[in-house]
Protein backbone atom coordinates (compact mmCIF):
# COMPACT_ATOMS: atom_id res chain seq x y z
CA UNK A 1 0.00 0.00 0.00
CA UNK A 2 1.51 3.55 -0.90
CA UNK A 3 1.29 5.54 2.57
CA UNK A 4 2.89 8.72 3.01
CA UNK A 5 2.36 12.27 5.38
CA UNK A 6 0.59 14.34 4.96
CA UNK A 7 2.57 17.50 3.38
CA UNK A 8 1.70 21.23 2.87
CA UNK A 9 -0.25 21.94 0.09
CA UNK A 10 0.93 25.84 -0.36
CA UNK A 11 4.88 25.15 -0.57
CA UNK A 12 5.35 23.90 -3.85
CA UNK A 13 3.36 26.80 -5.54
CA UNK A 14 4.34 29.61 -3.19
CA UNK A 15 8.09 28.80 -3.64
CA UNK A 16 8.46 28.69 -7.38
CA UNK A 17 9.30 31.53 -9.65
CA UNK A 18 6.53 31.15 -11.95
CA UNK A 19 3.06 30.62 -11.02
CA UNK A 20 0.93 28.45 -12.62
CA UNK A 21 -2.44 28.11 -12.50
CA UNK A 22 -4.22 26.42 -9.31
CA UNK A 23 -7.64 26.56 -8.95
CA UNK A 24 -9.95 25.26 -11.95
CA UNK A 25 -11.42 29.11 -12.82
CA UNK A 26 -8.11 29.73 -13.31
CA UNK A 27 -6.89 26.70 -15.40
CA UNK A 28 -10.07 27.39 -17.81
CA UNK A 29 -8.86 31.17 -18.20
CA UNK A 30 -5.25 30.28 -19.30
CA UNK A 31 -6.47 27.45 -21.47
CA UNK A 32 -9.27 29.88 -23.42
CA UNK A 33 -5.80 32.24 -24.10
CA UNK A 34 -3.62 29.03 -25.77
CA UNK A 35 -6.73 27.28 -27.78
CA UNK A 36 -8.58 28.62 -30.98
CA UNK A 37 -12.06 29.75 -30.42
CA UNK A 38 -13.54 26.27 -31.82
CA UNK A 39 -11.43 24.32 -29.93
CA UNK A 40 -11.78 25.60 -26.42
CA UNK A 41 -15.59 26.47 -27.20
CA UNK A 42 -15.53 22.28 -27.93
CA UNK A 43 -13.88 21.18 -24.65
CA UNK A 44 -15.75 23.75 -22.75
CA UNK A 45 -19.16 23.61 -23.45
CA UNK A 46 -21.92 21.15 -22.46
CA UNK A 47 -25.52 20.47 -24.26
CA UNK A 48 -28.06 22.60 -24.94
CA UNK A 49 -28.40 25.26 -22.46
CA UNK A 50 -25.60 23.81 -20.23
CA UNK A 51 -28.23 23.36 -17.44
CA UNK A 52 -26.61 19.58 -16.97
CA UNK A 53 -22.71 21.07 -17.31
CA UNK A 54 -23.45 23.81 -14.57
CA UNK A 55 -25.71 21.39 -12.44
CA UNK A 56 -22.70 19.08 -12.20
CA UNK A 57 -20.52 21.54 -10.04
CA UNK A 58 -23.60 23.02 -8.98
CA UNK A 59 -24.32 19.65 -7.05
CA UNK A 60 -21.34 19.21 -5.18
CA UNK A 61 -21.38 22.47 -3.59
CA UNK A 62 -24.98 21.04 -1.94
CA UNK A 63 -23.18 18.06 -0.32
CA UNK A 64 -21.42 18.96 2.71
CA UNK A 65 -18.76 17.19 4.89
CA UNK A 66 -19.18 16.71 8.16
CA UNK A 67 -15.34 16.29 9.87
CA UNK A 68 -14.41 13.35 12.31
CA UNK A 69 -11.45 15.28 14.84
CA UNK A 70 -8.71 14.14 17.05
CA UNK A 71 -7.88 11.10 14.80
CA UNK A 72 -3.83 10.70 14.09
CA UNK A 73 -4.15 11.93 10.00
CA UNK A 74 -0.04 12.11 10.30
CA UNK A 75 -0.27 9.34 8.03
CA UNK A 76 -2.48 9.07 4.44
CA UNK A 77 -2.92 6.60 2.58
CA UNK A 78 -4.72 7.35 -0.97
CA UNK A 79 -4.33 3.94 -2.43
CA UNK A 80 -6.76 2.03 -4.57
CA UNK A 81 -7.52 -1.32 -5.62
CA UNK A 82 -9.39 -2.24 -9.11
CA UNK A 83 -9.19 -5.69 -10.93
CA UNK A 84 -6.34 -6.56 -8.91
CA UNK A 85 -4.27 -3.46 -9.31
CA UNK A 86 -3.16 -1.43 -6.96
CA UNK A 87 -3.12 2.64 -7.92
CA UNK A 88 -1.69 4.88 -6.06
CA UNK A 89 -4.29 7.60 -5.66
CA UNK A 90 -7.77 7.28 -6.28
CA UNK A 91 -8.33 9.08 -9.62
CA UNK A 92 -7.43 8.31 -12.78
CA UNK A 93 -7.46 11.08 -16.12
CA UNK A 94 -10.81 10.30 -18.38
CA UNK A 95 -10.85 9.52 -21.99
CA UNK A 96 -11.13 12.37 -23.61
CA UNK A 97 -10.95 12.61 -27.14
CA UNK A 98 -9.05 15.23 -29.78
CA UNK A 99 -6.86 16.26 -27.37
CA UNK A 100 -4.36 18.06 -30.09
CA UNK A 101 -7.29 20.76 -29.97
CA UNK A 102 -5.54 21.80 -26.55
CA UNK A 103 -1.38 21.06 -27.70
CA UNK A 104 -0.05 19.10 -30.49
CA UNK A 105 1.72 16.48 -28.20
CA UNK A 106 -1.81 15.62 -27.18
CA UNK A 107 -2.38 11.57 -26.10
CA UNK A 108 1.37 11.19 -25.94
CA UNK A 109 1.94 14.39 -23.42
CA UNK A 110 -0.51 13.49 -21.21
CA UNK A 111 0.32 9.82 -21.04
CA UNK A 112 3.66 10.67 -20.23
CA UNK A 113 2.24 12.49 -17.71
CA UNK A 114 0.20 10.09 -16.01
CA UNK A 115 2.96 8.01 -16.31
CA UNK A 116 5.58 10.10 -14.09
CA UNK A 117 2.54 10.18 -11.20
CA UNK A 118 1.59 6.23 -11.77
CA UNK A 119 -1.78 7.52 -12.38
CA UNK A 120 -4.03 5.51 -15.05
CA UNK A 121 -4.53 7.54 -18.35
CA UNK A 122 -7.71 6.30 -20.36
CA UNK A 123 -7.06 6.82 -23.72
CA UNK A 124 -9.91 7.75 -26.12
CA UNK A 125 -11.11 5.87 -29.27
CA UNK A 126 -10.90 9.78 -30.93
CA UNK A 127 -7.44 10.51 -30.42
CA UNK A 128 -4.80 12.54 -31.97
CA UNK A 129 -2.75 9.73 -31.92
CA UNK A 130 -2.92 5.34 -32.05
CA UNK A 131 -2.91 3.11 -29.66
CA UNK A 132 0.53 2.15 -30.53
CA UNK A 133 1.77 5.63 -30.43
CA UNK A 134 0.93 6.05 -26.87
CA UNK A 135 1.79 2.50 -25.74
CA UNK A 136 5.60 3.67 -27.94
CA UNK A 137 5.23 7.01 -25.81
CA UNK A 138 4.04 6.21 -22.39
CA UNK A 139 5.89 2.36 -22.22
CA UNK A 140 4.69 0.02 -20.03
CA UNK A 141 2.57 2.23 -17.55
CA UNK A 142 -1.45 2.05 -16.74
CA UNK A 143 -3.63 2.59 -19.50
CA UNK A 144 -7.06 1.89 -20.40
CA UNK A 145 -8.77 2.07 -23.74
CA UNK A 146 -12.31 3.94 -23.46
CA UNK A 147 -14.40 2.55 -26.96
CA UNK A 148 -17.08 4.20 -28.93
CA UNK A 149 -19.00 1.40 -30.68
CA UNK A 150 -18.35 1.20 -34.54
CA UNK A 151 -21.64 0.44 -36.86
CA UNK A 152 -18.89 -1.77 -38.47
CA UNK A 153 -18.74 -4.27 -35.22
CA UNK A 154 -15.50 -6.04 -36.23
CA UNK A 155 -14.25 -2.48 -35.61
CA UNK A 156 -14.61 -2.14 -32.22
CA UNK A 157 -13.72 -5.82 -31.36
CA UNK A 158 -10.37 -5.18 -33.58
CA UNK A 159 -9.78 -1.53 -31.36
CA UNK A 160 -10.35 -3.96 -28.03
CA UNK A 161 -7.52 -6.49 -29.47
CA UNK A 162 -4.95 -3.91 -30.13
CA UNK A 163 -5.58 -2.23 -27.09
CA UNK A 164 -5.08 -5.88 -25.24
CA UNK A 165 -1.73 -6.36 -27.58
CA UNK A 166 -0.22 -3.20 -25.92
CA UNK A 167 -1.36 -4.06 -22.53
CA UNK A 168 -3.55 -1.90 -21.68
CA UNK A 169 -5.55 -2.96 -18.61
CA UNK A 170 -9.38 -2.08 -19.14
CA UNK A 171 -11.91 -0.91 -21.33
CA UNK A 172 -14.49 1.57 -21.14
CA UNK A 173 -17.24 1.03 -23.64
CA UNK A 174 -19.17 4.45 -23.64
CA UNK A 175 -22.78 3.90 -23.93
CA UNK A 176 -24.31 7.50 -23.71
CA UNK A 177 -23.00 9.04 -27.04
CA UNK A 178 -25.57 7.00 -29.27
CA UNK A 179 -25.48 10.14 -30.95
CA UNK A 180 -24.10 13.42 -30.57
CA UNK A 181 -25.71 15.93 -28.25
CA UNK A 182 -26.80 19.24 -29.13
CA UNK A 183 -23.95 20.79 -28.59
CA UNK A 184 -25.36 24.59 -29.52
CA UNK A 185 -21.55 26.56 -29.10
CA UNK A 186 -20.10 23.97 -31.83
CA UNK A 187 -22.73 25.16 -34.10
CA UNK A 188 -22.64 28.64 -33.45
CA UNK A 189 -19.07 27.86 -33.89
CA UNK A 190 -19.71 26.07 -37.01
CA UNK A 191 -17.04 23.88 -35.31
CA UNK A 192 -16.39 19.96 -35.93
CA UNK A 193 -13.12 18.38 -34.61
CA UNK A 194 -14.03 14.87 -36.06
CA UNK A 195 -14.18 16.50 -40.13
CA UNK A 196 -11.31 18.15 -39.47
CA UNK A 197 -9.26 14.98 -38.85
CA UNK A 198 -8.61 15.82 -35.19
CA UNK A 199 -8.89 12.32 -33.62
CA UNK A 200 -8.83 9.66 -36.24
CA UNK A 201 -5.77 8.76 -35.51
CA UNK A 202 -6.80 5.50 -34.10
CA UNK A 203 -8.81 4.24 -37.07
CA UNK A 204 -6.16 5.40 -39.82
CA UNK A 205 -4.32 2.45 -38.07
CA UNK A 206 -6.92 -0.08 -37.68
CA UNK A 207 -6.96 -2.91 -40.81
CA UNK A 208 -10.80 -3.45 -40.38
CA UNK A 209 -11.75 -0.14 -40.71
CA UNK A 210 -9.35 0.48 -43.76
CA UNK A 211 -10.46 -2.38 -45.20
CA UNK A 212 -13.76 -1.64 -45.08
CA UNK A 213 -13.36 1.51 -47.34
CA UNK A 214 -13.77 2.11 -50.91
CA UNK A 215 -10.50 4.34 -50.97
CA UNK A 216 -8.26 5.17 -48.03
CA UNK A 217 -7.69 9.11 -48.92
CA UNK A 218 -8.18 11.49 -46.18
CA UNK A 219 -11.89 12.37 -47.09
CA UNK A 220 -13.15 8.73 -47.63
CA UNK A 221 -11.13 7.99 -44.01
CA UNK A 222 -13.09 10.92 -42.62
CA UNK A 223 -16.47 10.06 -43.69
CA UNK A 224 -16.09 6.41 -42.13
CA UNK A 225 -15.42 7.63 -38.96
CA UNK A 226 -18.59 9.90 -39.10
CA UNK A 227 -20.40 6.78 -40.57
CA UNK A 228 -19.23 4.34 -37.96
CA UNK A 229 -19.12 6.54 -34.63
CA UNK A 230 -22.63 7.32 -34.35
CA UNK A 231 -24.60 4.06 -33.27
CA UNK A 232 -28.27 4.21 -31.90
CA UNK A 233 -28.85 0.42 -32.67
CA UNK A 234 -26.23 -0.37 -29.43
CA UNK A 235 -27.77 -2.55 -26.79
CA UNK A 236 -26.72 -5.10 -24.08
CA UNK A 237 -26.65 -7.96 -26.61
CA UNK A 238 -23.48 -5.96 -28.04
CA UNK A 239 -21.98 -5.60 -24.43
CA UNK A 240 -22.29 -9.57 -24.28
CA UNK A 241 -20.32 -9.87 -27.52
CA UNK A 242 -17.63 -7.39 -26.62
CA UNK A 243 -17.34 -9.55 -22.77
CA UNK A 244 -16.76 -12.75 -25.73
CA UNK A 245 -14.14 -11.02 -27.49
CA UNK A 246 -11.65 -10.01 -24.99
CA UNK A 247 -10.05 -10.91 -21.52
CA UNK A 248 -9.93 -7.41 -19.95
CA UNK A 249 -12.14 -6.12 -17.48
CA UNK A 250 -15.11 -3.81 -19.30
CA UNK A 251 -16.59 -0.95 -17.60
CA UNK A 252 -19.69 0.81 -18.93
CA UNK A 253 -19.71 4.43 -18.90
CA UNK A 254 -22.59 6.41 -19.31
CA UNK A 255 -24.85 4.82 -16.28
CA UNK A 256 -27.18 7.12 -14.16
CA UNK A 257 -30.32 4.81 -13.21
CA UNK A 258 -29.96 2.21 -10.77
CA UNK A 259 -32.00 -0.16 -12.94
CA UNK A 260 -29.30 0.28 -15.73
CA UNK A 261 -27.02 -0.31 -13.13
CA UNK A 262 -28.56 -3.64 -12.02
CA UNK A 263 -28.66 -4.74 -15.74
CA UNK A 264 -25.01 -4.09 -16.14
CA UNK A 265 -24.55 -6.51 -13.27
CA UNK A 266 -26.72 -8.96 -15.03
CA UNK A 267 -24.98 -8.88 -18.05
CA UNK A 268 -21.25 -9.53 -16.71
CA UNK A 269 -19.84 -6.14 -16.91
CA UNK A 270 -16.84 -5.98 -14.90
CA UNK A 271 -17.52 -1.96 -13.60
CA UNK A 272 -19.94 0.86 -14.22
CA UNK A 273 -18.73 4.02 -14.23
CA UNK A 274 -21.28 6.80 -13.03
CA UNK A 275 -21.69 10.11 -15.62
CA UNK A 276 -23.45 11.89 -17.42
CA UNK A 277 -20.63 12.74 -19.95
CA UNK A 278 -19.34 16.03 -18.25
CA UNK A 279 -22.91 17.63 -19.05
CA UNK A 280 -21.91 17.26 -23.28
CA UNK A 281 -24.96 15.07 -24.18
CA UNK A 282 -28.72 14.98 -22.58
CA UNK A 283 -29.16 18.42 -21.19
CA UNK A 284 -31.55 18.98 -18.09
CA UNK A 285 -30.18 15.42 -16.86
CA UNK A 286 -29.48 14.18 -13.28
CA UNK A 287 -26.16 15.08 -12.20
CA UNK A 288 -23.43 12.49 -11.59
CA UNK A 289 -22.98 13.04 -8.09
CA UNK A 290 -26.47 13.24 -7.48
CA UNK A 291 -27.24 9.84 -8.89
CA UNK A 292 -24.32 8.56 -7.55
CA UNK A 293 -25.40 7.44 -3.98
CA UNK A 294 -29.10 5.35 -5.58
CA UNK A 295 -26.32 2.66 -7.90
CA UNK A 296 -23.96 2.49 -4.76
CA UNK A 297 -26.86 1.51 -2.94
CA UNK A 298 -28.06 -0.73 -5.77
CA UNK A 299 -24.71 -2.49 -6.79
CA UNK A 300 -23.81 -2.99 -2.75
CA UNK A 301 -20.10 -3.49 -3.82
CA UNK A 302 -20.78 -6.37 -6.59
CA UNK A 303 -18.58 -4.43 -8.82
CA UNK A 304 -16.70 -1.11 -8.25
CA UNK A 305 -18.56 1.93 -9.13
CA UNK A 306 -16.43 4.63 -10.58
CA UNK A 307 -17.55 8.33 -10.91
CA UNK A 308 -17.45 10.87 -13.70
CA UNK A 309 -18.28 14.37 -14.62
CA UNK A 310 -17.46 17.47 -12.25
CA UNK A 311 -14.84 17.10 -10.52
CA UNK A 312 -12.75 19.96 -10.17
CA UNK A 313 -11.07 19.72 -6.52
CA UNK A 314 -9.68 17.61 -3.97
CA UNK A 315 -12.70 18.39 -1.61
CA UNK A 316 -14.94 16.70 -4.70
CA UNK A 317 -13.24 13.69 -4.72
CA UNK A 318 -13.56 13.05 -0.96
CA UNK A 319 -17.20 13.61 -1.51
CA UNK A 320 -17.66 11.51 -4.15
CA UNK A 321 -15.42 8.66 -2.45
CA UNK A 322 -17.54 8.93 0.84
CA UNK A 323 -20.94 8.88 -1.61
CA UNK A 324 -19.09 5.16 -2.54
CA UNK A 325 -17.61 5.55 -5.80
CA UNK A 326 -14.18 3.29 -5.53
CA UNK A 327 -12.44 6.32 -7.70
CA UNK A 328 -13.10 9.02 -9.89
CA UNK A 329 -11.87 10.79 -12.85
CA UNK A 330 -10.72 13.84 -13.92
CA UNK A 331 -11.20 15.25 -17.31
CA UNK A 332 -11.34 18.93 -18.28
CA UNK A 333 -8.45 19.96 -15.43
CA UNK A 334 -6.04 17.77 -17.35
CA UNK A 335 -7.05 19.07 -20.82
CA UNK A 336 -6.74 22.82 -19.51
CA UNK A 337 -3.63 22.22 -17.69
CA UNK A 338 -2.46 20.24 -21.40
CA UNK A 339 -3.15 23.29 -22.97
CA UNK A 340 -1.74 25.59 -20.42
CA UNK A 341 1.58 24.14 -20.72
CA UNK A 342 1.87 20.73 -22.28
CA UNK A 343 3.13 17.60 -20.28
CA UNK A 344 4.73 20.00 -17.27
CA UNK A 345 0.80 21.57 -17.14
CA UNK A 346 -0.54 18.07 -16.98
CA UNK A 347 1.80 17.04 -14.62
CA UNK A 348 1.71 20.40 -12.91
CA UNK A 349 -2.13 19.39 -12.54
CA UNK A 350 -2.06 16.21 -11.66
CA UNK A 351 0.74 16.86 -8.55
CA UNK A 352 -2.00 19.41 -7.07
CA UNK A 353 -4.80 16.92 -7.28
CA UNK A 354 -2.75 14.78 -5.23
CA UNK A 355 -1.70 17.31 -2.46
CA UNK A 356 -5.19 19.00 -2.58
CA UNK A 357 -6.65 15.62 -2.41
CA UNK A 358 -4.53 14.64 1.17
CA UNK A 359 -4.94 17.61 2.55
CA UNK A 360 -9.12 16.94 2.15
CA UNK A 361 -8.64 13.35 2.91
CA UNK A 362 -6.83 14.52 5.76
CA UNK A 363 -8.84 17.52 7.32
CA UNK A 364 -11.85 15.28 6.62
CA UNK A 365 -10.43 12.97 9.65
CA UNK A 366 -9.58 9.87 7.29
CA UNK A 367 -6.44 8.34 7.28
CA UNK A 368 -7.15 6.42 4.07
CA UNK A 369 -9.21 5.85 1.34
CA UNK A 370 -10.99 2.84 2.76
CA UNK A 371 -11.66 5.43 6.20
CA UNK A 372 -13.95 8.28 4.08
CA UNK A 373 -16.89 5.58 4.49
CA UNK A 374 -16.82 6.41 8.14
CA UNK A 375 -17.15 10.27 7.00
CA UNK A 376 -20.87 11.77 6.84
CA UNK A 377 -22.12 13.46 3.94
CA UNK A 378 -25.42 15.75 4.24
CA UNK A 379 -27.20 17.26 1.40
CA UNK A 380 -28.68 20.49 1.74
């Protein structure tokens, strides 16, 4: 188990020569000044009238801690255990897709990153760059592969195998993104990452897609991505076929009802992984956090639960980790910090998730990760 003290959150940043950004507000600010209008508008913005997006951060700030005091917190440990593997803190970065709209080192930068901390980086199916690329970049460190279904089935189950060849641990098969939400700033943007080539990276190296196209130019490669990526026929029969075709633990992503939680269970998915896709699909849904606490209660530990979409501080991930999730993940904060300053801002990131995330743990009156179930959580 990784154990170590607790350590003061403020030296790092007060004692270097340049500041970088801490807080989120101010991670979002420097990002908007290094990204094109399109690009940061994409990463940004949620669905429709963002009600979801803002209700997501909105939530949190409702749940409130109540502290346990006079417990020895000299001592913190912010270890994890999932499938058998031990993780050093309890988040891990999310998939997040065309990241070489925030730096042109994209996947491979932030890999790297998550690499240096031990942290797992989920790599998206819409990346800037392959599977092997990152596996080449980030060596031998945690990975999983997050997969959006292909029309073209032997697509995805061809994705799953390469991502299984270069040892990656997991996948995340994202069920919410059926099709794309109505994502109003990308069309007053006039804005599309996937036509311009952005993350298609992935399936310009994958033999069943390329072989399932009349030509293999850059516009025909294009147009099957936007042919295969959108899939409203999915369903749990496909889930069943995917368990069939590979040996790694699969997560579904995209879960917010407990009775879609309970069918998960019943059809041998290894994880479910609670969000609502950082507010960027159904507008005017639950939030994450809020459904969070009804599928902890219905799953009652039969597989880990893992939480998604607004978290944005250390204090959030206590929460959510008292609410029961096993671990969260962190998405925007990475890509802003990616865009701030490349692999240091990731890193930069990542190292005051960590501290910010002890220090909670800590004046929360938990010595450990296991210890926040003892710690109350109100709603008000």
């Amino acid at each position: 188990m990784s154990t170590s003290k607790v350590k003061d959150a403020y030296i790092e940043n007060i004692v270097k020569d340049e500041y970088f950004p801490v807080s989120f507000e101010e991670l979002e600010q420097e990002a908007e000044k290094k990204m094109s209008i399109g690009g940061f508008g994409y990463v940004r913005s949620g669905a429709g009238r963002e009600i979801t997006l803002r209700k997501n951060q909105e939530s949190f700030s409702k749940y409130s801690i109540i502290p346990r005091i006079l417990r020895d917190v000299s001592n913190i440990d912010t270890s994890i255990t999932l499938f058998g593997k031990t993780y050093p803190y309890p988040f891990l970065l999310a998939p997040v897709g065309m990241l070489k709209l925030a730096h042109e080192e994209a996947e491979l930068a932030v890999s790297k990153a998550a690499a240096a901390y031990q942290v797992p980086f989920i790599q998206s199916t819409v990346s800037s760059y392959s599977i092997e690329d990152v596996k080449v970049a980030s060596g031998n460190s945690s990975k999983w592969f997050q997969l959006y279904w292909s029309n073209n089935k032997e697509v995805s189950f061809n994705m799953v195998k390469r991502a299984e060849e270069a040892g990656y641990e997991a996948i995340v098969l994202t069920v919410d993104t059926v099709m794309l939400g109505w994502r109003e700033e990308d069309m007053k943007n006039r804005f599309s990452p996937l036509k311009l080539g952005v993350g298609k990276a992935n399936y310009e190296q994958d033999p069943v897609f390329l072989s399932s196209l009349d030509s293999q130019d850059p516009e025909s490669i294009i147009q099957g991505i936007l042919d295969n990526i959108h899939h409203p026929s999915l369903n749990w029969t496909h889930v069943t076929e995917l368990k069939e075709r590979t040996t790694l633990p699969i997560l579904v992503k995209g879960i917010l009802s407990p009775e879609d939680a309970r069918l998960a269970i019943d059809n041998g998915v290894d994880g479910i992984i609670v969000s609502n896709h950082g507010g960027r699909q159904l507008d005017g849904v639950i939030a994450a956090i809020d459904a969070l606490p009804h599928i902890v209660e219905e799953i009652k530990g039969e597989i880990p639960v893992l939480f998604d979409s607004g978290i944005r501080r250390g204090s959030d991930i206590v929460k959510a980790l008292s609410l029961g999730a096993d671990a969260v993940f962190i998405g925007r904060p990475f890509v802003y910090g990616l865009a701030a300053a490349g692999q240091k801002g990731v890193e930069k990131v990542i190292g005051n998730f960590i501290q910010d995330t002890k220090v909670s743990i800590a004046l929360a009156g938990a010595s450990s990760v296991k210890d926040l179930s003892s710690i109350r959580i109100v709603k008000s």
